[in-house]
N, C-alpha and C. Protein backbone atom coordinates (compact mmCIF):
# COMPACT_ATOMS: atom_id res chain seq x y z
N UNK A 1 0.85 -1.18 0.00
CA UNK A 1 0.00 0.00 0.00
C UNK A 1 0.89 1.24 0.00
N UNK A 2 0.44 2.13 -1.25
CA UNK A 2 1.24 3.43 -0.95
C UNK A 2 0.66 4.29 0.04
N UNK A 3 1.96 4.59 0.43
CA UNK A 3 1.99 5.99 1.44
C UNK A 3 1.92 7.20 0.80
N UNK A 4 0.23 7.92 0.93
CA UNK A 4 -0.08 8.96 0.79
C UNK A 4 0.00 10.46 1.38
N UNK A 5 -0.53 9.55 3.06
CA UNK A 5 -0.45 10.55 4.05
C UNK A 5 0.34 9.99 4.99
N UNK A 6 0.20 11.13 6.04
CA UNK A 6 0.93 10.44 7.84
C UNK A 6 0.10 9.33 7.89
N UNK A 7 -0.99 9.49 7.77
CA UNK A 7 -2.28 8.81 8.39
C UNK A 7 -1.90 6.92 7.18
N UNK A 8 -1.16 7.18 6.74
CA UNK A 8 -1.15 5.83 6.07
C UNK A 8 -0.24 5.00 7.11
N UNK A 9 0.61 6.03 7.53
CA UNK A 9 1.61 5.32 8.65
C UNK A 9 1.87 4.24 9.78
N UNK A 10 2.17 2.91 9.57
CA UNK A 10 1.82 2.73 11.14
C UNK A 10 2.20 2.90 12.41
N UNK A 11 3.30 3.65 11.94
CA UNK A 11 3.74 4.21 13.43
C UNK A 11 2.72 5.43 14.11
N UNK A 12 2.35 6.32 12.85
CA UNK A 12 1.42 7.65 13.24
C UNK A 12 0.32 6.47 13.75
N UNK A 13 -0.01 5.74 13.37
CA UNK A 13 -1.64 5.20 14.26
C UNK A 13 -1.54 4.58 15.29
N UNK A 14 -0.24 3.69 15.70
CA UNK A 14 0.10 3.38 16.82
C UNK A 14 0.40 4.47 17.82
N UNK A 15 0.99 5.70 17.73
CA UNK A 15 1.27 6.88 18.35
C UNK A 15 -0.05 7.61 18.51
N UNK A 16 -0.72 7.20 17.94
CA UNK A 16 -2.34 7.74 18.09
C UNK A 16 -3.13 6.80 19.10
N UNK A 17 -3.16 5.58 19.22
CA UNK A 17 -3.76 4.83 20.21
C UNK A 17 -2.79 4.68 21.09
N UNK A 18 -1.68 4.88 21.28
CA UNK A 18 -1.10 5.41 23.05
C UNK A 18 -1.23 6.81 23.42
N UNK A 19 -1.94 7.76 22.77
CA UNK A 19 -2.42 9.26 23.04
C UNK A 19 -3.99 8.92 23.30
N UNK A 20 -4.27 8.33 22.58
CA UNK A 20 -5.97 8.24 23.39
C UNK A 20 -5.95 7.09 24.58
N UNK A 21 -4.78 6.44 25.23
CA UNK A 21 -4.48 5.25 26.16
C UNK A 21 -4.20 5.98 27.25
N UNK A 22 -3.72 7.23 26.86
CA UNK A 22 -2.84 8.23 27.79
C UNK A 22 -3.78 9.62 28.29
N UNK A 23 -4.66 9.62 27.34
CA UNK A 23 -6.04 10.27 28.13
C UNK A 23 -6.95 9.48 28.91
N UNK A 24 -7.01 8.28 28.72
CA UNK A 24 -7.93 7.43 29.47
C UNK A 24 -7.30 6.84 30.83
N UNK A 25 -5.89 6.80 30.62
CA UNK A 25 -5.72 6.17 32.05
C UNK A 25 -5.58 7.57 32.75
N UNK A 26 -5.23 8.67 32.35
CA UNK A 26 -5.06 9.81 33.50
C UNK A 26 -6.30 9.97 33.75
N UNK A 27 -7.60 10.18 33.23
CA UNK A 27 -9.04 9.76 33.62
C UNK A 27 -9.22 9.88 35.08
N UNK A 28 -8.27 8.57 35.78
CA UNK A 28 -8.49 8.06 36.88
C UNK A 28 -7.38 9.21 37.28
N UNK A 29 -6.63 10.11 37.37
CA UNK A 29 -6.06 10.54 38.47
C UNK A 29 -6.92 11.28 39.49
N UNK A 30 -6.24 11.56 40.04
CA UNK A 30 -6.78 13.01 41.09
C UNK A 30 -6.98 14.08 40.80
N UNK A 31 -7.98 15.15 41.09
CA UNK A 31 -8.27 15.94 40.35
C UNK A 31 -7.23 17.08 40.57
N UNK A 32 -6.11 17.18 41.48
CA UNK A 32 -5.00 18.12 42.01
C UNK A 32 -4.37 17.96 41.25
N UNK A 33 -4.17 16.71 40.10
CA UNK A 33 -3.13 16.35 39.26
C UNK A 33 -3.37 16.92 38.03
N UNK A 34 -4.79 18.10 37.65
CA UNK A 34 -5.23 18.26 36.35
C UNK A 34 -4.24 19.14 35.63
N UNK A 35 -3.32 19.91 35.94
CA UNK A 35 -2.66 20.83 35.73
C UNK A 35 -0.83 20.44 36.05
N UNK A 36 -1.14 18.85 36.57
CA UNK A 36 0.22 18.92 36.77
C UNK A 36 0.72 17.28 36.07
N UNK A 37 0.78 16.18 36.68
CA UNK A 37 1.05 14.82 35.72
C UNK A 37 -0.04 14.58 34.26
N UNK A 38 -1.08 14.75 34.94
CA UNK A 38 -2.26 14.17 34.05
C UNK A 38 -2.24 15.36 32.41
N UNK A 39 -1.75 16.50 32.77
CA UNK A 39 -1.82 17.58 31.63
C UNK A 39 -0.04 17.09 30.79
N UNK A 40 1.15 17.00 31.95
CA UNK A 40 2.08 16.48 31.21
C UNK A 40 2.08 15.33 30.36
N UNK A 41 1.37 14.46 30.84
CA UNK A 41 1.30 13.19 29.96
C UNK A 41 0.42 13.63 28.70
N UNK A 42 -0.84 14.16 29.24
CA UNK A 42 -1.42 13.97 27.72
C UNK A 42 -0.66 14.85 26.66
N UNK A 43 0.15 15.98 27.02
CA UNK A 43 0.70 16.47 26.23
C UNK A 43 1.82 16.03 25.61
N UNK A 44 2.68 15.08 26.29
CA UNK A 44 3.38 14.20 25.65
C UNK A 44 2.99 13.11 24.57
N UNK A 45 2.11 12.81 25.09
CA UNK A 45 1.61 11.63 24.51
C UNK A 45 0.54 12.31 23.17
N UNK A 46 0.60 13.49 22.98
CA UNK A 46 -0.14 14.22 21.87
C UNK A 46 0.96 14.30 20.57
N UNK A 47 1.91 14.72 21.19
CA UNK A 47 3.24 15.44 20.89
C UNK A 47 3.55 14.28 19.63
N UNK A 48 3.49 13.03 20.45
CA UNK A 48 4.71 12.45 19.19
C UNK A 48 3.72 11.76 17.73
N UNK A 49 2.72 11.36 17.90
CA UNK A 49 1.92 11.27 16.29
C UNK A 49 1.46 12.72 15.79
N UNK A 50 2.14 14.14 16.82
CA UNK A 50 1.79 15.34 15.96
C UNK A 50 2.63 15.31 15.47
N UNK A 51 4.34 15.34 15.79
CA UNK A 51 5.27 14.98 15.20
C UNK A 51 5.45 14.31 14.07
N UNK A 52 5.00 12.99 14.35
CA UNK A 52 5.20 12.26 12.91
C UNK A 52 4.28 13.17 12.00
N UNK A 53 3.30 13.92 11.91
CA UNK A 53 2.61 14.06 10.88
C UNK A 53 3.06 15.61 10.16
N UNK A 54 3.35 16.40 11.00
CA UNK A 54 3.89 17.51 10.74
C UNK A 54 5.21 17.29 10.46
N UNK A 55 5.98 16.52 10.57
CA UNK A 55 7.55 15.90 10.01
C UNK A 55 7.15 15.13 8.38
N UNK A 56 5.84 14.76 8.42
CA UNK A 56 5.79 14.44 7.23
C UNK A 56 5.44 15.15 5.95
N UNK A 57 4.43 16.38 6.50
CA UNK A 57 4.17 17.23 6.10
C UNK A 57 5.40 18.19 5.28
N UNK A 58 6.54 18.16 5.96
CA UNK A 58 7.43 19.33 5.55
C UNK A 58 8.29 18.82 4.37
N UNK A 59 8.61 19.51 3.56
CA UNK A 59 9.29 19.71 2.16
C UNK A 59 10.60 19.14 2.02
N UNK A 60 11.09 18.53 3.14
CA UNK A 60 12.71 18.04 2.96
C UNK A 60 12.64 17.05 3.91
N UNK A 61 13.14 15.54 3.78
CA UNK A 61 13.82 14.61 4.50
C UNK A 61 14.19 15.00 5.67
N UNK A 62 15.38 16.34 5.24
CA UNK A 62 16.19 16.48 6.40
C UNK A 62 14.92 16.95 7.76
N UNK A 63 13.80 17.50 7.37
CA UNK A 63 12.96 18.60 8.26
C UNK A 63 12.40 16.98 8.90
N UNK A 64 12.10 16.34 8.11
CA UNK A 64 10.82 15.22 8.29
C UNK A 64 12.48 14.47 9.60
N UNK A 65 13.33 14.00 9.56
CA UNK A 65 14.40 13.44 10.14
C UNK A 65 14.14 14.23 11.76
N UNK A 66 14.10 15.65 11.63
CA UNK A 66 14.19 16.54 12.72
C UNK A 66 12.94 15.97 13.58
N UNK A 67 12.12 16.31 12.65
CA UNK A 67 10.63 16.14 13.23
C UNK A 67 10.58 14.45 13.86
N UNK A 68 11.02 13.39 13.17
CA UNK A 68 10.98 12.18 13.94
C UNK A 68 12.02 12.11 15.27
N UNK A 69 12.62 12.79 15.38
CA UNK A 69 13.66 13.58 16.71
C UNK A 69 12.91 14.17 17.70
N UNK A 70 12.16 15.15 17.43
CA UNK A 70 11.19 15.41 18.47
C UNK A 70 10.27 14.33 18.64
N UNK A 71 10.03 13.73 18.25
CA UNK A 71 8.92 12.90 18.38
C UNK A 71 9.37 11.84 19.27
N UNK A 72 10.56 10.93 18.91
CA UNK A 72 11.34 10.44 19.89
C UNK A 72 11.30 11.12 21.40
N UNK A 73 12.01 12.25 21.45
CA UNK A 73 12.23 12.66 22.53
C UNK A 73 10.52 13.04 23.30
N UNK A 74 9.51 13.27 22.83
CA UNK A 74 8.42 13.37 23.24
C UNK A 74 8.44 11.77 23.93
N UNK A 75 8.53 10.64 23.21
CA UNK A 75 8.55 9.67 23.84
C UNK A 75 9.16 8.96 25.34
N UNK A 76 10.52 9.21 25.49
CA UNK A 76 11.31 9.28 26.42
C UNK A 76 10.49 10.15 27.71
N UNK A 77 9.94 11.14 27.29
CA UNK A 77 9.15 12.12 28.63
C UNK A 77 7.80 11.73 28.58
N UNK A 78 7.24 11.15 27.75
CA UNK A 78 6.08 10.61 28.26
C UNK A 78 6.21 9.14 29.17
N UNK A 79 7.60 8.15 28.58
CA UNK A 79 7.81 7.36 29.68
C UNK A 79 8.37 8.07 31.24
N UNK A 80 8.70 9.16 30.94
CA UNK A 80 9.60 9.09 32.35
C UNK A 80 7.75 9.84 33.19
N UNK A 81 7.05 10.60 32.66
CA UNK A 81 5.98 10.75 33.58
C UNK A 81 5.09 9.57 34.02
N UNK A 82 5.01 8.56 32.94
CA UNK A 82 4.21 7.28 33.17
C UNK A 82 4.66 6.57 34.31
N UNK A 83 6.31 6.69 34.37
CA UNK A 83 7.24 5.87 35.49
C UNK A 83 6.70 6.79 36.34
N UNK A 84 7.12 8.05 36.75
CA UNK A 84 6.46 8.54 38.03
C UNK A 84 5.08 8.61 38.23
N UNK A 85 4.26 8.58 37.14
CA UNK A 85 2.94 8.06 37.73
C UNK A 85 2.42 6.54 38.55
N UNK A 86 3.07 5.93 37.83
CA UNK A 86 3.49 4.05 38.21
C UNK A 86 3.67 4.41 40.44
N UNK A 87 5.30 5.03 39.79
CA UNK A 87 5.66 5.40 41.62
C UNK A 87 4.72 5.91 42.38
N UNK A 88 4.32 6.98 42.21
CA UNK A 88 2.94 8.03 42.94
C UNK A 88 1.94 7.14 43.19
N UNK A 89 1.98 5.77 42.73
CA UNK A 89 0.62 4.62 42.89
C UNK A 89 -0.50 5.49 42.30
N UNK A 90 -0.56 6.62 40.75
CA UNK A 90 -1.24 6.94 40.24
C UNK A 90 -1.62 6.35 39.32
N UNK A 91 -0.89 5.06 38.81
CA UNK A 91 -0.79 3.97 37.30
C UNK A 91 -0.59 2.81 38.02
N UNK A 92 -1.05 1.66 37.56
CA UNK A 92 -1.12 0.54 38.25
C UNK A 92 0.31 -0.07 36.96
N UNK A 93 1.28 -1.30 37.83
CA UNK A 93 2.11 -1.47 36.92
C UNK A 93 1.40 -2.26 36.14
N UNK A 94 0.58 -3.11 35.96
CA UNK A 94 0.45 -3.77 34.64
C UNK A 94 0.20 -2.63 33.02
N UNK A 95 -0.34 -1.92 33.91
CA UNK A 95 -0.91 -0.64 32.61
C UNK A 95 0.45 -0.17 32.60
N UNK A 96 1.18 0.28 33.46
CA UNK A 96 3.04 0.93 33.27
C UNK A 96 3.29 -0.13 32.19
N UNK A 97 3.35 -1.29 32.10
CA UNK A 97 3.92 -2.39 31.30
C UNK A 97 3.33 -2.57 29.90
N UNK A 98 2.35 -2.41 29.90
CA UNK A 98 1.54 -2.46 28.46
C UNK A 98 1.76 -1.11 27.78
N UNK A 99 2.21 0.00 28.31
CA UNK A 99 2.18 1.52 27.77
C UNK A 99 3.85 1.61 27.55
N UNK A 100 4.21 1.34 28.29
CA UNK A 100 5.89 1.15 28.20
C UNK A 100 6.37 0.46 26.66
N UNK A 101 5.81 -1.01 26.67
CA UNK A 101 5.99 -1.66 25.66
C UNK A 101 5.68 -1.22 24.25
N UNK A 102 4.31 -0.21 24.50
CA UNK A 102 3.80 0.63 23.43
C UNK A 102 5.39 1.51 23.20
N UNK A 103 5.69 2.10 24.07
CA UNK A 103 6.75 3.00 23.40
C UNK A 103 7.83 2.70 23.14
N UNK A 104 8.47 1.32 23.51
CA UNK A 104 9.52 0.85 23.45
C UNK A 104 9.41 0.40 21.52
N UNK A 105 8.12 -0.01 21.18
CA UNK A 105 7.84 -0.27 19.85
C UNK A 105 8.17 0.68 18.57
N UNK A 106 6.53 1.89 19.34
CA UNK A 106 6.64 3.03 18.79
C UNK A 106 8.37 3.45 18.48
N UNK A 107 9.10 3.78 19.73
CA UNK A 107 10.51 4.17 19.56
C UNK A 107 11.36 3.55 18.36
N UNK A 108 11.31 2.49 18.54
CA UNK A 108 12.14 1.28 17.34
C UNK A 108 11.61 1.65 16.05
N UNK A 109 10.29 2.03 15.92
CA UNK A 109 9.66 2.36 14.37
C UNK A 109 10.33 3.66 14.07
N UNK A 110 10.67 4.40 15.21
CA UNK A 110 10.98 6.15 14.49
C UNK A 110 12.30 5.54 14.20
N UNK A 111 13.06 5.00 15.15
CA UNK A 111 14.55 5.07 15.08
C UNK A 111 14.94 4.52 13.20
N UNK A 112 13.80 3.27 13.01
CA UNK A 112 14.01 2.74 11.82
C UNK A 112 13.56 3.67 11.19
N UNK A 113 12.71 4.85 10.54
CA UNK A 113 12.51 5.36 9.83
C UNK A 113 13.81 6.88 9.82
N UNK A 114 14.21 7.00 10.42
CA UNK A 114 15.38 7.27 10.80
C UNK A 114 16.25 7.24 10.22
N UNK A 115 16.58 5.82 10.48
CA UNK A 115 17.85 5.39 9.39
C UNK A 115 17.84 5.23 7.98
N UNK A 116 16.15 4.68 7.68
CA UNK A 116 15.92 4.73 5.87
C UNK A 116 15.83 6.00 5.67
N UNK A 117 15.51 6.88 6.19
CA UNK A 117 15.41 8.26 5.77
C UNK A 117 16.72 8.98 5.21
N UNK A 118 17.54 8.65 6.82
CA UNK A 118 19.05 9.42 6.06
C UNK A 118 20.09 8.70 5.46
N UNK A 119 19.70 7.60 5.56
CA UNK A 119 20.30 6.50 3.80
C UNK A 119 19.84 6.94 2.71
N UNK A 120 18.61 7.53 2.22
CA UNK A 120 17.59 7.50 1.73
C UNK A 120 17.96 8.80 0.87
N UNK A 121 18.97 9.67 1.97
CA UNK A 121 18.92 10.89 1.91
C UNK A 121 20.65 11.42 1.61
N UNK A 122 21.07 10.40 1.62
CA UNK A 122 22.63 10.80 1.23
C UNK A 122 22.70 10.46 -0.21
């Protein structure tokens, strides 16, 4: 299947169902947390399929390369809030484990698109 859009992507749709995974489990926080874990996560977890799509969007490899860079690093801080949500006994670990694994995936797909990109691109 050709790739038309982001939206053909499967990393952008996998990065899309751990952003709607990541609104539903903060759901359950505390409501003191609306402005502080529960707003960091979802904004992380927004961050990196906006990334992929606006990286795809742009006119050069090199921009789209940048853009899967942020997107990465969006990843890394949405695990490290999930881990301190886990600690805070705000995330139960089995859900830490199933969301983790989501990004450990997600991550491996950018890193590979990554590398075909700037092979792709020399």
């Amino acid at each position: 299947m050709p790739i038309t859009s982001y939206r053909d992507l499967h990393v952008w749709r996998m990065a899309m169902d751990l952003a709607v995974q990541s609104y539903e489990v903060t759901k359950g926080f505390p409501a003191e947390e609306q402005f502080g874990m529960t707003s960091q996560i979802r904004r992380a977890s927004v961050s990196v399929p906006a990334n992929i799509a606006e990286g795809h969007g742009r006119d050069t490899t090199g921009a789209f390369i940048q853009f899967l860079r942020v997107a990465q690093g969006s990843l890394k801080e949405l695990e490290t809030h999930l881990i301190l949500a886990s600690r805070l006994n705000m995330l139960s670990e089995p859900k830490l484990g199933e969301m983790l694994a989501a990004t450990e995936e997600i991550g491996k797909m950018v890193r590979t698109m990554i590398r075909r990109l700037q092979e792709k691109n020399t």
